[in-house]
Protein backbone atom coordinates (compact mmCIF):
# COMPACT_ATOMS: atom_id res chain seq x y z
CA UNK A 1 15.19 -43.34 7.89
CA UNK A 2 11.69 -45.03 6.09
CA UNK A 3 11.68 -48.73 6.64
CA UNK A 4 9.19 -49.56 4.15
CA UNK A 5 9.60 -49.73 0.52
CA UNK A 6 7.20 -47.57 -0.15
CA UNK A 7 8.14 -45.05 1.72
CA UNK A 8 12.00 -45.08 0.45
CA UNK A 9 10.30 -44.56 -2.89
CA UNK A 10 8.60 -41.91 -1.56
CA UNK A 11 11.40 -40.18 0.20
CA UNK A 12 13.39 -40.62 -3.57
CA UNK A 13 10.45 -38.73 -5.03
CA UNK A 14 10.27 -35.83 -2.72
CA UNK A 15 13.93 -35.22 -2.44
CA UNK A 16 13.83 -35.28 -6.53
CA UNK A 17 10.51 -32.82 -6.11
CA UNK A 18 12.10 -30.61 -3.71
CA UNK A 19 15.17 -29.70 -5.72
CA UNK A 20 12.74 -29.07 -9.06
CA UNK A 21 10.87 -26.63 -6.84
CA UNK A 22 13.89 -25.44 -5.52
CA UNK A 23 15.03 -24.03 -8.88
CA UNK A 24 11.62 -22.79 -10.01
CA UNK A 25 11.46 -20.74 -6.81
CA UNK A 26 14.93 -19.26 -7.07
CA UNK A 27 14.00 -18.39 -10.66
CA UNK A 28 10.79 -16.39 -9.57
CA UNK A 29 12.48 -14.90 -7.38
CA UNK A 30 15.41 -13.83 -9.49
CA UNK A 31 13.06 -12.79 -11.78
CA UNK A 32 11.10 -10.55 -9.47
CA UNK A 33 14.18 -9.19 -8.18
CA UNK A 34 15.70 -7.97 -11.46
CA UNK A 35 12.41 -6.11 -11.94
CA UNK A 36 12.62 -4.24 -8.65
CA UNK A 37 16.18 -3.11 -9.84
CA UNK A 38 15.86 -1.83 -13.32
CA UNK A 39 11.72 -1.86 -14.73
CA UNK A 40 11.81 -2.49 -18.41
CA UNK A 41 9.25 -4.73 -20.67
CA UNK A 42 11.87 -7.42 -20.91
CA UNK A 43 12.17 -7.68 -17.16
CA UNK A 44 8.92 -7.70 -16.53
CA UNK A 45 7.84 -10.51 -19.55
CA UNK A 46 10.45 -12.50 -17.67
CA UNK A 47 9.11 -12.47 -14.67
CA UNK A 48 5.30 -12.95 -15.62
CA UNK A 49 6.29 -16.15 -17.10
CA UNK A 50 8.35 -17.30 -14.29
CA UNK A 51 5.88 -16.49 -11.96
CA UNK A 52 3.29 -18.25 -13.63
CA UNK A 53 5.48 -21.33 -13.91
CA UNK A 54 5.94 -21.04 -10.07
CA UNK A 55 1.91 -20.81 -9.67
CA UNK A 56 1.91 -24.03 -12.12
CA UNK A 57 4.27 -26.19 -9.52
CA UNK A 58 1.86 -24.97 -6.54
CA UNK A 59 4.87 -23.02 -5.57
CA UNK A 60 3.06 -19.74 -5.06
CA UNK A 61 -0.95 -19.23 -4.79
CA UNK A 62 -2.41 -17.63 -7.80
CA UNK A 63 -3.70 -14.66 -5.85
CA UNK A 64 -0.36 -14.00 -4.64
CA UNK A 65 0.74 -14.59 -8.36
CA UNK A 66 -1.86 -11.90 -9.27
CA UNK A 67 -0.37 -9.30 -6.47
CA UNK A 68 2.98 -9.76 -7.40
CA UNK A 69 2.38 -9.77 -11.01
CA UNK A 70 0.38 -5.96 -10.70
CA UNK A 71 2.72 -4.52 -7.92
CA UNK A 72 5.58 -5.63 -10.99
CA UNK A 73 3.53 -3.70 -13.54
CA UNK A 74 2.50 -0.75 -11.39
CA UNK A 75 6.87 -0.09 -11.08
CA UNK A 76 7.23 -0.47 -15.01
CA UNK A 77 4.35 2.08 -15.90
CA UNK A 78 5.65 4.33 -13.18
């Protein structure tokens, strides 16, 4: 356990970061997952913007973004 102030604070702030990121990964990956199951525009929309969301919170690097995002569009055209 933190003795210092400072670091109680901090340990308040990550535990309250964590569970943000928590959701915004799950969501991604939700996302990502409904696309690999049934490809439509909708899907796929959904998952863009979830993905870049994820990229925004440092969640996921933006060239893995970019790979995820094309391997997602390459199933929909197909």
């Amino acid at each position: 356990m933190p003795i210092l102030q400072s670091a109680k604070k901090a340990l308040r702030s990550s535990k309250r970061k964590a569970q943000v990121n928590k959701v915004v990964r799950s969501r991604a990956k939700t996302a990502v997952d409904a696309v690999k199951a049934s490809a439509s525009a909708e899907t796929l929309s959904t998952a863009f913007s979830r993905i870049d969301r994820a990229v925004k919170h440092n969640l996921l690097h933006k060239n893995k973004a970019a790979r995820l995002k094309s391997q997602l569009s390459k199933r929909v055209a197909a």
